[in-house]
PDB file of N, CA and C in Angstrom:
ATOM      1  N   UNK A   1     -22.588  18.155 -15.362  1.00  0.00           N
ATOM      2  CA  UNK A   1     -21.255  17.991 -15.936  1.00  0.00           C
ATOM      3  C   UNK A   1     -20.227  17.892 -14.817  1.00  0.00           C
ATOM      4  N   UNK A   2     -19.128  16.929 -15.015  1.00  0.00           N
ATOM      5  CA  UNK A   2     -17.956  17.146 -14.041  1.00  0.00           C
ATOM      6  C   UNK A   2     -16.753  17.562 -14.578  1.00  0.00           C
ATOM      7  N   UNK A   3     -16.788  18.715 -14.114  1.00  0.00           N
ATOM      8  CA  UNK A   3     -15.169  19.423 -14.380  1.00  0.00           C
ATOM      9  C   UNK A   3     -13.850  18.519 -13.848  1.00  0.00           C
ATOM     10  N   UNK A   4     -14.394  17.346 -12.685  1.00  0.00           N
ATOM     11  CA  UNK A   4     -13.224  17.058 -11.983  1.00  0.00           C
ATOM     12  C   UNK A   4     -11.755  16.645 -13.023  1.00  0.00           C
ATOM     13  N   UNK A   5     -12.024  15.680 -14.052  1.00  0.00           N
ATOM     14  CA  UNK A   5     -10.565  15.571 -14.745  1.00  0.00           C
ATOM     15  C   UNK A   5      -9.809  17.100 -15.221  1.00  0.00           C
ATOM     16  N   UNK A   6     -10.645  18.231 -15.860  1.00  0.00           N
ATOM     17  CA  UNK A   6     -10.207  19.411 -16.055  1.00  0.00           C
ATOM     18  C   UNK A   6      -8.951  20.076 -14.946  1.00  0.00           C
ATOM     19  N   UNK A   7     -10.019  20.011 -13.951  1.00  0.00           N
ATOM     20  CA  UNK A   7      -9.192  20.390 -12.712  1.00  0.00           C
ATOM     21  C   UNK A   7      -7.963  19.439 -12.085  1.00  0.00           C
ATOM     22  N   UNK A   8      -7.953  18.485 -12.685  1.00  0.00           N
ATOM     23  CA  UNK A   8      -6.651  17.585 -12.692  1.00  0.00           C
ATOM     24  C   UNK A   8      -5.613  18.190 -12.819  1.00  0.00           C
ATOM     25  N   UNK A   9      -6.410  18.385 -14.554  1.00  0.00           N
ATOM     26  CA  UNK A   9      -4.888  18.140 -15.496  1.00  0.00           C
ATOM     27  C   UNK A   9      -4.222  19.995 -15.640  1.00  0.00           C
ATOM     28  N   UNK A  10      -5.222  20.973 -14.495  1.00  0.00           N
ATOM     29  CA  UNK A  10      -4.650  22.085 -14.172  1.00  0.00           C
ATOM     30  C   UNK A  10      -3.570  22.383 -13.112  1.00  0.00           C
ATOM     31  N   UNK A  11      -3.888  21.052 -12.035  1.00  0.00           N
ATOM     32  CA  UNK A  11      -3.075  21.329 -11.207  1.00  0.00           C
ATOM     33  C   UNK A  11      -2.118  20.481 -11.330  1.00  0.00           C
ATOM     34  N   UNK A  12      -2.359  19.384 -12.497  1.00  0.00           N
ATOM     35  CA  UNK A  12      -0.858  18.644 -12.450  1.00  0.00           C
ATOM     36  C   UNK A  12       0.167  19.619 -13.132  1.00  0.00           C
ATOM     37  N   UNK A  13      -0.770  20.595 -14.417  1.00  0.00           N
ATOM     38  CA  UNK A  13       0.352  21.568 -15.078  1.00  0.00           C
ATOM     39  C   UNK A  13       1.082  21.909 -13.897  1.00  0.00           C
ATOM     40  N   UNK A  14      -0.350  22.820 -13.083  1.00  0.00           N
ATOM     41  CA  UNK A  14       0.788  23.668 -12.015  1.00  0.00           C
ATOM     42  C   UNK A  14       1.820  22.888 -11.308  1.00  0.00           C
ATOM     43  N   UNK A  15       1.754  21.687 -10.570  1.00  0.00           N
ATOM     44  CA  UNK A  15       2.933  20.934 -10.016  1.00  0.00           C
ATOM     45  C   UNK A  15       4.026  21.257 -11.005  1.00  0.00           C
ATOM     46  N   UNK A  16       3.801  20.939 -12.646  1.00  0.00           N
ATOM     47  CA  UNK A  16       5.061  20.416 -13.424  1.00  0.00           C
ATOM     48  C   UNK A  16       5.805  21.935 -13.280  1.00  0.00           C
ATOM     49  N   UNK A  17       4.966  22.555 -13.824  1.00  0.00           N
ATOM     50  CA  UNK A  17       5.455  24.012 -13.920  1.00  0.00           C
ATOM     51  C   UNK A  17       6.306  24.624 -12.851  1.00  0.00           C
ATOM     52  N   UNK A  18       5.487  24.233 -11.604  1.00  0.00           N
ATOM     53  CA  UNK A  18       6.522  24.340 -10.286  1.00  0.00           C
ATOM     54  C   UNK A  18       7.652  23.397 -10.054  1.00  0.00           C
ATOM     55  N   UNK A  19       7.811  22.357 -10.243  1.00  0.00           N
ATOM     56  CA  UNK A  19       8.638  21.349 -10.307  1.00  0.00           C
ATOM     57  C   UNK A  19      10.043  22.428 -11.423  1.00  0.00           C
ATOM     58  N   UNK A  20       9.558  22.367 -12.371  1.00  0.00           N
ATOM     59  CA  UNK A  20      10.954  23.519 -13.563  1.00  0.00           C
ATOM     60  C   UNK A  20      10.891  24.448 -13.183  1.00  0.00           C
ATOM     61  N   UNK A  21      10.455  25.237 -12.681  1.00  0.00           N
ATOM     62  CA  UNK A  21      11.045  26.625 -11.970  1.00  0.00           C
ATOM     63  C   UNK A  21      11.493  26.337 -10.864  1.00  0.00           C
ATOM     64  N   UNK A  22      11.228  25.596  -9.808  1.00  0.00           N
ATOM     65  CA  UNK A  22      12.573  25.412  -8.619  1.00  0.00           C
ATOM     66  C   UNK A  22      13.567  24.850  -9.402  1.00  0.00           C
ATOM     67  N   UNK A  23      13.517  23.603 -10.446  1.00  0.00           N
ATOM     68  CA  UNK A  23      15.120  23.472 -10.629  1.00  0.00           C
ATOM     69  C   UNK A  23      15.975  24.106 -11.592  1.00  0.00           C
ATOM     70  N   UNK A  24      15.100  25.136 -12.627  1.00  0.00           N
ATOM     71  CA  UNK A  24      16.002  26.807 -13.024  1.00  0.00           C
ATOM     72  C   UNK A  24      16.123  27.312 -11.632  1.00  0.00           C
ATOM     73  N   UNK A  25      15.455  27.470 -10.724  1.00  0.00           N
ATOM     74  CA  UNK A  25      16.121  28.491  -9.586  1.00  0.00           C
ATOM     75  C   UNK A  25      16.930  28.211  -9.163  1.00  0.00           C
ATOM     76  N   UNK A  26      17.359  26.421  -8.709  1.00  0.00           N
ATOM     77  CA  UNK A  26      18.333  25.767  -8.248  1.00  0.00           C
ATOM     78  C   UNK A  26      19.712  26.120  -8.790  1.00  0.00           C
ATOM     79  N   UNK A  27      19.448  25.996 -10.699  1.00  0.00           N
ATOM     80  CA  UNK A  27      20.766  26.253 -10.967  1.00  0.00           C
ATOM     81  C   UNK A  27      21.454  27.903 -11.205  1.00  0.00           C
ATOM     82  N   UNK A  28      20.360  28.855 -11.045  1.00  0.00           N
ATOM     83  CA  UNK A  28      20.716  30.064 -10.733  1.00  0.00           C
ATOM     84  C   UNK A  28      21.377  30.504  -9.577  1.00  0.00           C
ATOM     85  N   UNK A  29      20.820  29.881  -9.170  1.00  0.00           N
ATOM     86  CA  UNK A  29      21.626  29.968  -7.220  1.00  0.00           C
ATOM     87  C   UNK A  29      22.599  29.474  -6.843  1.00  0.00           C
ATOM     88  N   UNK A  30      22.924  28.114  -7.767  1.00  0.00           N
ATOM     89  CA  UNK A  30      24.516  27.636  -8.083  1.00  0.00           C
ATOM     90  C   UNK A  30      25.348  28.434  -8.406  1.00  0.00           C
ATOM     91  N   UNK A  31      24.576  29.066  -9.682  1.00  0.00           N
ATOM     92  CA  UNK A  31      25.601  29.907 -10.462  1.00  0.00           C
ATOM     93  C   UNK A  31      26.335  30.850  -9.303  1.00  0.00           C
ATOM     94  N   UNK A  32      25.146  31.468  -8.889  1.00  0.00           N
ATOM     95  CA  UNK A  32      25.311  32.913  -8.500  1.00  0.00           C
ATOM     96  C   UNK A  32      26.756  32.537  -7.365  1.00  0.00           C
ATOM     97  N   UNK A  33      26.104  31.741  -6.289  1.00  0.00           N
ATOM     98  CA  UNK A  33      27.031  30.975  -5.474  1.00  0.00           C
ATOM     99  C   UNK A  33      28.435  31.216  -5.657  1.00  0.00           C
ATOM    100  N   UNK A  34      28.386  30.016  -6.836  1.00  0.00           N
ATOM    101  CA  UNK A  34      30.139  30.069  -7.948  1.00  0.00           C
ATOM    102  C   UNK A  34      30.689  31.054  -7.787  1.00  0.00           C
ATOM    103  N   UNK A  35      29.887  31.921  -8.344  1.00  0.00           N
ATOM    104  CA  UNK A  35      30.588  33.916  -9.235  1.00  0.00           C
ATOM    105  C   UNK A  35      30.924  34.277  -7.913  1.00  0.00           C
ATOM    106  N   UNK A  36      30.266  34.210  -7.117  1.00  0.00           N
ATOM    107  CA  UNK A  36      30.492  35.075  -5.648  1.00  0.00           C
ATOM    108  C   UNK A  36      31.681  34.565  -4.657  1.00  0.00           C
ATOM    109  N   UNK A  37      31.751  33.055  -5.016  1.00  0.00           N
ATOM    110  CA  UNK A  37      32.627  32.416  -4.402  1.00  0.00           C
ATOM    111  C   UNK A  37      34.382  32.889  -5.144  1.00  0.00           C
ATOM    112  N   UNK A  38      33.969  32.665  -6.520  1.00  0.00           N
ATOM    113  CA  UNK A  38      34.990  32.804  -7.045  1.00  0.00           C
ATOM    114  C   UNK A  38      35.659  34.161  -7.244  1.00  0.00           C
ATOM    115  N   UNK A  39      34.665  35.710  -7.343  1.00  0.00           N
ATOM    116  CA  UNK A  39      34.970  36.819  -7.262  1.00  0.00           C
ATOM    117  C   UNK A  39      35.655  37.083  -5.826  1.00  0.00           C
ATOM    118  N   UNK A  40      35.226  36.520  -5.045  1.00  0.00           N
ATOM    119  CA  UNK A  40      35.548  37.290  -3.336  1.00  0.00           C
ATOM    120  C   UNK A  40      37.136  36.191  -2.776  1.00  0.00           C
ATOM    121  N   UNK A  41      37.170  34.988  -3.676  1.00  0.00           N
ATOM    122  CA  UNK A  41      38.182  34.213  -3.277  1.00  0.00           C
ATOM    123  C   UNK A  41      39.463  34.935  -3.907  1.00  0.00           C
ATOM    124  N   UNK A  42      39.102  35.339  -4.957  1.00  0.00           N
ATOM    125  CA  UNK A  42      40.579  35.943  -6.544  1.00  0.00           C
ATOM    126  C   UNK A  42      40.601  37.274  -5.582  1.00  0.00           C
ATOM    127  N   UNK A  43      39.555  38.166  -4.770  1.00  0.00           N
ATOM    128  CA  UNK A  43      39.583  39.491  -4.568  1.00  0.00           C
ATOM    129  C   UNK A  43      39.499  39.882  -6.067  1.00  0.00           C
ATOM    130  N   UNK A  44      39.062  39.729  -6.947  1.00  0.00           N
ATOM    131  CA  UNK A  44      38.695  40.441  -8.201  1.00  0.00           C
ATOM    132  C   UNK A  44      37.802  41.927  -8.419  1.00  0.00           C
ATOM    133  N   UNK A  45      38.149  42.815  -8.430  1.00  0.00           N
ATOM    134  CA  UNK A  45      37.470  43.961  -8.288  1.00  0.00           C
ATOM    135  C   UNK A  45      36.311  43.824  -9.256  1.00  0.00           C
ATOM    136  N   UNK A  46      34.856  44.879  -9.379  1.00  0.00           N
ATOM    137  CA  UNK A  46      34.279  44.962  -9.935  1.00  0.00           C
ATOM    138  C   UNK A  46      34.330  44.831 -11.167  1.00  0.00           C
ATOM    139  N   UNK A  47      34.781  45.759 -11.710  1.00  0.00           N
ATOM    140  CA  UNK A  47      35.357  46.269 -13.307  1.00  0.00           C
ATOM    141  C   UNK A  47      36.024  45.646 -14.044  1.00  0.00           C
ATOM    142  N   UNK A  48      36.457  44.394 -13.294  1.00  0.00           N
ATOM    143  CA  UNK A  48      37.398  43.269 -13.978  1.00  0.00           C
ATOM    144  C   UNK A  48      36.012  41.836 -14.239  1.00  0.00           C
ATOM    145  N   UNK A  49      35.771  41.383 -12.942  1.00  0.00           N
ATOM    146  CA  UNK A  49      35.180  40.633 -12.928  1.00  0.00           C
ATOM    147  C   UNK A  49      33.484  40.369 -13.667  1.00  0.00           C
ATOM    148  N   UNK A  50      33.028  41.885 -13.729  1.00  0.00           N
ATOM    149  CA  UNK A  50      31.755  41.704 -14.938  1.00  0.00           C
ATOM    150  C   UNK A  50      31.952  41.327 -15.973  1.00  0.00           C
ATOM    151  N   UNK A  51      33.148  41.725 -16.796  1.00  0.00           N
ATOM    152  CA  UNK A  51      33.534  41.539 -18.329  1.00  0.00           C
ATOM    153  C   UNK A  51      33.533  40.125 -18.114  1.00  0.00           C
ATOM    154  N   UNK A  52      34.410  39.562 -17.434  1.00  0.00           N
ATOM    155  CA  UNK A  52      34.679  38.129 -17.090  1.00  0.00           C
ATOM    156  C   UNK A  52      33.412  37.090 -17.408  1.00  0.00           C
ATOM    157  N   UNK A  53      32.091  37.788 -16.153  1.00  0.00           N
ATOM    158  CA  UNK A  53      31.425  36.906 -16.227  1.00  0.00           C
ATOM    159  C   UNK A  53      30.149  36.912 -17.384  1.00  0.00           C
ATOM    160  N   UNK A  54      30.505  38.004 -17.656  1.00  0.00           N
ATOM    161  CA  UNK A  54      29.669  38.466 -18.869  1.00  0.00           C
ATOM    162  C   UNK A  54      30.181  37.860 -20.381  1.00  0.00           C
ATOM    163  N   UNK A  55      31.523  37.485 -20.213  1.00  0.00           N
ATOM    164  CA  UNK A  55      32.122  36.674 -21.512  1.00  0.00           C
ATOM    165  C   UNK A  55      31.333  35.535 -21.201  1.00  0.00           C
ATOM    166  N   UNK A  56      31.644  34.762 -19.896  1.00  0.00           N
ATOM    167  CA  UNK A  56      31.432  33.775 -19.801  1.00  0.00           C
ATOM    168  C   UNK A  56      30.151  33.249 -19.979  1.00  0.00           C
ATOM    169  N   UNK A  57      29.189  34.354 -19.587  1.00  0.00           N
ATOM    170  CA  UNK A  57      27.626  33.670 -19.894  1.00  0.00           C
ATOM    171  C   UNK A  57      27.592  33.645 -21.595  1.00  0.00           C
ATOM    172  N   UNK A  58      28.186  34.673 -22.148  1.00  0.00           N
ATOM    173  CA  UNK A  58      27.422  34.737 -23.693  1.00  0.00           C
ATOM    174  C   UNK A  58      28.275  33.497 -24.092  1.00  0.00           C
ATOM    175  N   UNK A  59      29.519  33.836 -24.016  1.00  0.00           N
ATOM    176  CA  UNK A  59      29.726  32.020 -24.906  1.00  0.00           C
ATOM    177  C   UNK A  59      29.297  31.056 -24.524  1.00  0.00           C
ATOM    178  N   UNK A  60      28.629  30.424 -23.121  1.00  0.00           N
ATOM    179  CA  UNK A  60      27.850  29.804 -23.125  1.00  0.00           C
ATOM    180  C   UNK A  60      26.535  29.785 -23.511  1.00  0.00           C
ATOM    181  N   UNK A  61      26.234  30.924 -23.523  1.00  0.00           N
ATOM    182  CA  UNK A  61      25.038  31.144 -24.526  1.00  0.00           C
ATOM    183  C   UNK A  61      24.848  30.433 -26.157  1.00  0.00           C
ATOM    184  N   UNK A  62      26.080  31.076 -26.610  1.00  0.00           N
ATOM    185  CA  UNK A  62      26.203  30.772 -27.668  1.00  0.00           C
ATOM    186  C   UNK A  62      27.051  29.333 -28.504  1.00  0.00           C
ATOM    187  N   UNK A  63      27.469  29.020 -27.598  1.00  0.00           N
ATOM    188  CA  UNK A  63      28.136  27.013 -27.570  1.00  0.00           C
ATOM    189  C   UNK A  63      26.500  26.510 -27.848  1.00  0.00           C
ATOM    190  N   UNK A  64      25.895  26.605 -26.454  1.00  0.00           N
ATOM    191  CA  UNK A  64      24.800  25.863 -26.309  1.00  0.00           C
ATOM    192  C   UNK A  64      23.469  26.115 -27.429  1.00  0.00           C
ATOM    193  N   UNK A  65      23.315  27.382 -27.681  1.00  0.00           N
ATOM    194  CA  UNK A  65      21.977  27.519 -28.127  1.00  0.00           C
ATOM    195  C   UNK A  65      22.446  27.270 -29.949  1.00  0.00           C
ATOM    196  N   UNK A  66      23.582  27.543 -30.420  1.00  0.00           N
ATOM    197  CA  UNK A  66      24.396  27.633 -31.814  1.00  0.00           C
ATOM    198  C   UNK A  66      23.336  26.265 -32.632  1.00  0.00           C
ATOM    199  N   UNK A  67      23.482  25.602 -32.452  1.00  0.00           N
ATOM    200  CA  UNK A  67      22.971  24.225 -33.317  1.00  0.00           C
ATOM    201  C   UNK A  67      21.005  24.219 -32.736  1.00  0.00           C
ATOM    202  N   UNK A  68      20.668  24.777 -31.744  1.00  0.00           N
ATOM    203  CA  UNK A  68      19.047  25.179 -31.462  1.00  0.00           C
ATOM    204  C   UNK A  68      19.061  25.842 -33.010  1.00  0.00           C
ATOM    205  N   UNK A  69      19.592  27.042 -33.303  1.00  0.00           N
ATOM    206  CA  UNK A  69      19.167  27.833 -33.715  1.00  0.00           C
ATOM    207  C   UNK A  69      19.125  27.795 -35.140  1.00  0.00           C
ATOM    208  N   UNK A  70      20.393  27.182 -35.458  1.00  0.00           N
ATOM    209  CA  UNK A  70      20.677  26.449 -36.963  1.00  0.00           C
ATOM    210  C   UNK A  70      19.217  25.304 -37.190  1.00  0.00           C
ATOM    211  N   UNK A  71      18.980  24.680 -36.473  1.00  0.00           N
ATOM    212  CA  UNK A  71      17.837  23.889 -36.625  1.00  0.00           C
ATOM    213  C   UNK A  71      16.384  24.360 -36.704  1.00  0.00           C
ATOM    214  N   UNK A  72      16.538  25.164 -36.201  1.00  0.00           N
ATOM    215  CA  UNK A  72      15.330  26.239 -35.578  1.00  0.00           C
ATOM    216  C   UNK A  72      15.071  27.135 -37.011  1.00  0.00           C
ATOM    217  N   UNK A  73      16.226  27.470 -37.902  1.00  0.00           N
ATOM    218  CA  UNK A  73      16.255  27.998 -39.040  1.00  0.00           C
ATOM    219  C   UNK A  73      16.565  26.566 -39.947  1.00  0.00           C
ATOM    220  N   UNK A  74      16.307  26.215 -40.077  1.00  0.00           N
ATOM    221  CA  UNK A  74      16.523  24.884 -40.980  1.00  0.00           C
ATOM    222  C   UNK A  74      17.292  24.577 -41.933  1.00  0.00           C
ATOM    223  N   UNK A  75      18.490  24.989 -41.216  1.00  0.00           N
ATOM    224  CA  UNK A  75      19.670  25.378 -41.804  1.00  0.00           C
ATOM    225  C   UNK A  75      20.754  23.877 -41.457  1.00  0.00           C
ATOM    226  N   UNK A  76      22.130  23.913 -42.544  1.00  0.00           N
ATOM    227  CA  UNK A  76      22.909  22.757 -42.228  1.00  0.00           C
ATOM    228  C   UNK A  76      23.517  22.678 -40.436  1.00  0.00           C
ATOM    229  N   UNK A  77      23.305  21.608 -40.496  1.00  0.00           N
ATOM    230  CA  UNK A  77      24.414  21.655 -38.743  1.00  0.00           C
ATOM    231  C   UNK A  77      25.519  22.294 -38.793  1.00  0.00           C
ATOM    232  N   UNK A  78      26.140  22.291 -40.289  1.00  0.00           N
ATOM    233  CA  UNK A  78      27.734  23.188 -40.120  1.00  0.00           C
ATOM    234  C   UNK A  78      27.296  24.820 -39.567  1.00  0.00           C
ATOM    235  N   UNK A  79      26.041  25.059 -39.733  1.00  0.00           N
ATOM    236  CA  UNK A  79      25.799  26.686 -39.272  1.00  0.00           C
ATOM    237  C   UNK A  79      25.772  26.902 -38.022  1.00  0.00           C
ATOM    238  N   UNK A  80      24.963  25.673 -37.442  1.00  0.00           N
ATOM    239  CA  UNK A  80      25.388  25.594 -35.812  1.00  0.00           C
ATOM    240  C   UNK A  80      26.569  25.870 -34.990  1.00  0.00           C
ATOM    241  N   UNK A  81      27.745  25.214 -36.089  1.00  0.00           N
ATOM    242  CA  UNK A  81      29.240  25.457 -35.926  1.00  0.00           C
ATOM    243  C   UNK A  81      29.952  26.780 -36.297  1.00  0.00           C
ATOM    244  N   UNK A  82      28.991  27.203 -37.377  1.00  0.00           N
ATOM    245  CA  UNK A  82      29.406  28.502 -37.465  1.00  0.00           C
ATOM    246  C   UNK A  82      29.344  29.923 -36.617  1.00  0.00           C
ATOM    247  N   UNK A  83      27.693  29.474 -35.933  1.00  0.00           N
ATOM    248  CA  UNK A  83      26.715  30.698 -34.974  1.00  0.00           C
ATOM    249  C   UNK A  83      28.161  29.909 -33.510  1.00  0.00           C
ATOM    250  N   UNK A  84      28.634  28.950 -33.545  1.00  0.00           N
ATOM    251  CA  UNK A  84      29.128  28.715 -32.435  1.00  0.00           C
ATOM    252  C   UNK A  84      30.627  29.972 -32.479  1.00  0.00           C
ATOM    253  N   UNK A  85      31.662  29.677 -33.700  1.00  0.00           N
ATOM    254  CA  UNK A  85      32.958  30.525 -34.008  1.00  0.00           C
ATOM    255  C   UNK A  85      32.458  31.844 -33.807  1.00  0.00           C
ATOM    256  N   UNK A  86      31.468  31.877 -34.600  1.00  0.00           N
ATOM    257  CA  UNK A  86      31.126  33.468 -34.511  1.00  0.00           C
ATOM    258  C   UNK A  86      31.116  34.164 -33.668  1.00  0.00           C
ATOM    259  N   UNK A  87      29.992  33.266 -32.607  1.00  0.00           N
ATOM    260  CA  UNK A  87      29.925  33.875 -30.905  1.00  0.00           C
ATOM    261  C   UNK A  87      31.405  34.279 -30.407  1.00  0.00           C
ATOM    262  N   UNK A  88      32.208  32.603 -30.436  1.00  0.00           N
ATOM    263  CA  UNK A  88      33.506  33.115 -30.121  1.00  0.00           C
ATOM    264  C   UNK A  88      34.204  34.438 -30.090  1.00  0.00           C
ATOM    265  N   UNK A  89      34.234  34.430 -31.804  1.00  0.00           N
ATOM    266  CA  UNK A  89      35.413  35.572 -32.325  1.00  0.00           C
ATOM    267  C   UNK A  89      34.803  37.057 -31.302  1.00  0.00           C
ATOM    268  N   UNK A  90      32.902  37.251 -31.762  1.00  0.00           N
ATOM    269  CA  UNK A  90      32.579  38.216 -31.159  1.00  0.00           C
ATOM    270  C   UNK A  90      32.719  38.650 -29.313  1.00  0.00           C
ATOM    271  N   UNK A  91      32.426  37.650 -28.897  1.00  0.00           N
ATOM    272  CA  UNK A  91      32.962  37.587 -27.101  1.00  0.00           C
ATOM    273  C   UNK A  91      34.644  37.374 -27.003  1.00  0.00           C
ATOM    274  N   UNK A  92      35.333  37.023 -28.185  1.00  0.00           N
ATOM    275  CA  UNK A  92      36.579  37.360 -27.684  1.00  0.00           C
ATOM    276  C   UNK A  92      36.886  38.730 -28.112  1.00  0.00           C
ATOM    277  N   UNK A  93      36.518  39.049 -29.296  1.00  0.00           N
ATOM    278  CA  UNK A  93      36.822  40.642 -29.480  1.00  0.00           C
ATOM    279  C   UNK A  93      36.538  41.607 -28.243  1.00  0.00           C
ATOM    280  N   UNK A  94      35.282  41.689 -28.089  1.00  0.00           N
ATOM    281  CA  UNK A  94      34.903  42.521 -26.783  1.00  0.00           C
ATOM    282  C   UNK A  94      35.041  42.118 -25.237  1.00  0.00           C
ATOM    283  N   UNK A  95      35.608  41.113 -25.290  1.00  0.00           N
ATOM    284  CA  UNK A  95      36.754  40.648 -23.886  1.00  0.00           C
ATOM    285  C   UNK A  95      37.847  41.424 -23.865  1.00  0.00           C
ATOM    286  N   UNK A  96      38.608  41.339 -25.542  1.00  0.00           N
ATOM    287  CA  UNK A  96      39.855  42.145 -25.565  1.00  0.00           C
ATOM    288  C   UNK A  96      39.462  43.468 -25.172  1.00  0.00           C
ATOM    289  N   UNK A  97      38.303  44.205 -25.717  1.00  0.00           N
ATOM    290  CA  UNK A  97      38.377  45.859 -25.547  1.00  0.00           C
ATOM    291  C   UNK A  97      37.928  46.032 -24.744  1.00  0.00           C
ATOM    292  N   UNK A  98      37.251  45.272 -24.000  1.00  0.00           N
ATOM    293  CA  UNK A  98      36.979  45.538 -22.454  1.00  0.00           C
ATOM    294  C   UNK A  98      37.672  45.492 -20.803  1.00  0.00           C
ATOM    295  N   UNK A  99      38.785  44.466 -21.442  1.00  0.00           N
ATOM    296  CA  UNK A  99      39.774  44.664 -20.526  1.00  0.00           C
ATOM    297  C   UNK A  99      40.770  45.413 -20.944  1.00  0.00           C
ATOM    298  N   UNK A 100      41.152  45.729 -22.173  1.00  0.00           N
ATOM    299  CA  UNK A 100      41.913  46.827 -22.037  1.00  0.00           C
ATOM    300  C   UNK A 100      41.885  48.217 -21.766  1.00  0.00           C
ATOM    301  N   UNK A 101      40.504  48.418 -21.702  1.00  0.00           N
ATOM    302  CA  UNK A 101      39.849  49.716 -20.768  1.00  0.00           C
ATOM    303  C   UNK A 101      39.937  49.849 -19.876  1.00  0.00           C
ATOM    304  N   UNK A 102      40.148  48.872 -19.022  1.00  0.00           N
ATOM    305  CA  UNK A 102      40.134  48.764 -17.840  1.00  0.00           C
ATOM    306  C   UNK A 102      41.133  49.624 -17.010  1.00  0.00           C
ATOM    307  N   UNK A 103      41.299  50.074 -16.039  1.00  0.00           N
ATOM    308  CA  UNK A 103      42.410  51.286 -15.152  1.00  0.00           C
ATOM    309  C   UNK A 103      43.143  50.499 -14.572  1.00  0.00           C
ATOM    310  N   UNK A 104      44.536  50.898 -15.097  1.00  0.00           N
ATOM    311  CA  UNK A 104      45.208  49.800 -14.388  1.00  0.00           C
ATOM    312  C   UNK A 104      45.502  50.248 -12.590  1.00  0.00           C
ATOM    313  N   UNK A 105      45.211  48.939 -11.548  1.00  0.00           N
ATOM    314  CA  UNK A 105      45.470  49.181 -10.379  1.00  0.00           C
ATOM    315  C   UNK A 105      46.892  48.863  -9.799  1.00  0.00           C
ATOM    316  N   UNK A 106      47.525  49.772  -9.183  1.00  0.00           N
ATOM    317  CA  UNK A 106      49.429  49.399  -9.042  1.00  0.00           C
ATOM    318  C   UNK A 106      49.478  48.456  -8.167  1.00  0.00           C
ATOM    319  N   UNK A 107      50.489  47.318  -8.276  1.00  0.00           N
ATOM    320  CA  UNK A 107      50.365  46.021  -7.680  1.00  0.00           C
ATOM    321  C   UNK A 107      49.025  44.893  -8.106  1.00  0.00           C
ATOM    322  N   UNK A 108      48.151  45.262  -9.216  1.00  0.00           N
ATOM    323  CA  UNK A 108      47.255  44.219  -9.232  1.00  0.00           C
ATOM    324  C   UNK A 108      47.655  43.366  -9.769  1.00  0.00           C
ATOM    325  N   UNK A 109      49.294  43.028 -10.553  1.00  0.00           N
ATOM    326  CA  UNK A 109      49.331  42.095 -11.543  1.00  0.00           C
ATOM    327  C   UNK A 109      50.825  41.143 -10.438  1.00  0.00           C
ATOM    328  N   UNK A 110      50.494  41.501  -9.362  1.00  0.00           N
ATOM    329  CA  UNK A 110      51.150  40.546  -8.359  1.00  0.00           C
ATOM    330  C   UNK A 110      49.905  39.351  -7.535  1.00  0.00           C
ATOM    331  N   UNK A 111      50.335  38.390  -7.999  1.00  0.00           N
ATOM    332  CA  UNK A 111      49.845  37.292  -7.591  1.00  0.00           C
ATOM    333  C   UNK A 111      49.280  37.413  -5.972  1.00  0.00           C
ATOM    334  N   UNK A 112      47.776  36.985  -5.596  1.00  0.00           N
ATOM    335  CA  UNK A 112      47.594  36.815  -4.177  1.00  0.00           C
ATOM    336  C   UNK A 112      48.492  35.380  -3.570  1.00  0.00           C
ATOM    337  N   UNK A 113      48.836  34.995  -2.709  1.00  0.00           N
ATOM    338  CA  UNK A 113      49.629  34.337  -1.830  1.00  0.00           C
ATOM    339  C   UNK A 113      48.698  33.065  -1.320  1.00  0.00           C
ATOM    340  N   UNK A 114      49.035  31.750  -1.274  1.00  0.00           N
ATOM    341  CA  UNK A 114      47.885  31.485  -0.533  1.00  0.00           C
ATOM    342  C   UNK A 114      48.171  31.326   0.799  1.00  0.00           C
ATOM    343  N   UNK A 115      49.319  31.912   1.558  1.00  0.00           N
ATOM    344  CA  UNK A 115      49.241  31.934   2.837  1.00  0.00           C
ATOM    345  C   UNK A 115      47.908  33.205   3.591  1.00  0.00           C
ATOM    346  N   UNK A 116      47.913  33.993   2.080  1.00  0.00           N
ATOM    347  CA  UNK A 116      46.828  35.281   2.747  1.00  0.00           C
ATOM    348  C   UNK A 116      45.249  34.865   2.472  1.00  0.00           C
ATOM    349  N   UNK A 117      45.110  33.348   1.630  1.00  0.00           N
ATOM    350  CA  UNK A 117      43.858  32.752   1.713  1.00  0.00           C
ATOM    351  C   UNK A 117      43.080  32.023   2.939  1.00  0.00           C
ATOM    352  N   UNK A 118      44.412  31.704   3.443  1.00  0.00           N
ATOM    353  CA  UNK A 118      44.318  30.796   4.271  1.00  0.00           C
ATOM    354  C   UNK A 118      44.215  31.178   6.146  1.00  0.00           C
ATOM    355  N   UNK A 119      43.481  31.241   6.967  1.00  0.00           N
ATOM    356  CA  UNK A 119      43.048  31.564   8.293  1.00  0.00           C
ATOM    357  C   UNK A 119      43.832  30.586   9.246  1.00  0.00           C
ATOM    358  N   UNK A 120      44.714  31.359  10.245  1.00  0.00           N
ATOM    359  CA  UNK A 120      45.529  30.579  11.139  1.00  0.00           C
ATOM    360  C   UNK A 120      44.507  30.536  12.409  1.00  0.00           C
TER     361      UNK A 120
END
């Protein structure tokens, strides 16, 4: 017997398989990039900036996956639109109570400068 096509079509999986996990890693490493770029550029403290990015992933979570899931339940497309508001209302509610927990820091609600961005 020859296994050889078997052993093909194992290592072409493995290529493909490796091929989509470097380019999810790619865009994780974008992300991360972004957040880091954009946290350390604003000077955004901790406690501000998780809520932030933590809104930001779930409503993208929930934009994107909203109409998967309506379909996925075999449900009308308007539910897609609905799982989409919903996400909304819920990530804006707990945006609101999460930044208003927050401690306020004296002088944080003065604008950075961009002469103090900027390296002479």
């Amino acid at each position: 017997m020859n296994s050889r096509p078997d052993q093909t079509r194992v290592f072409y999986q493995a290529g493909s398989i490796g091929v989509c996990l470097f380019s999810w890693l790619r865009i994780y490493l974008a992300s991360f990039i972004n957040a880091s770029l954009l946290v350390s550029l604003r000077r955004t403290p901790a406690t501000s900036a998780a809520p932030i990015l933590g809104a930001l992933a779930l409503v993208l979570y929930c934009w994107y996956s909203g109409p998967a899931i309506a379909t996925a339940l075999s449900a009308d497309p308007v539910a897609g639109t609905g799982i989409r508001v919903l996400g909304l209302l819920l990530v804006g509610n707990w945006f609101q109570r999460a930044l208003r927990n927050l401690p306020h820091i004296p002088g944080d609600d003065q604008p950075i400068p961009i002469s103090a961005l900027t390296s002479n």
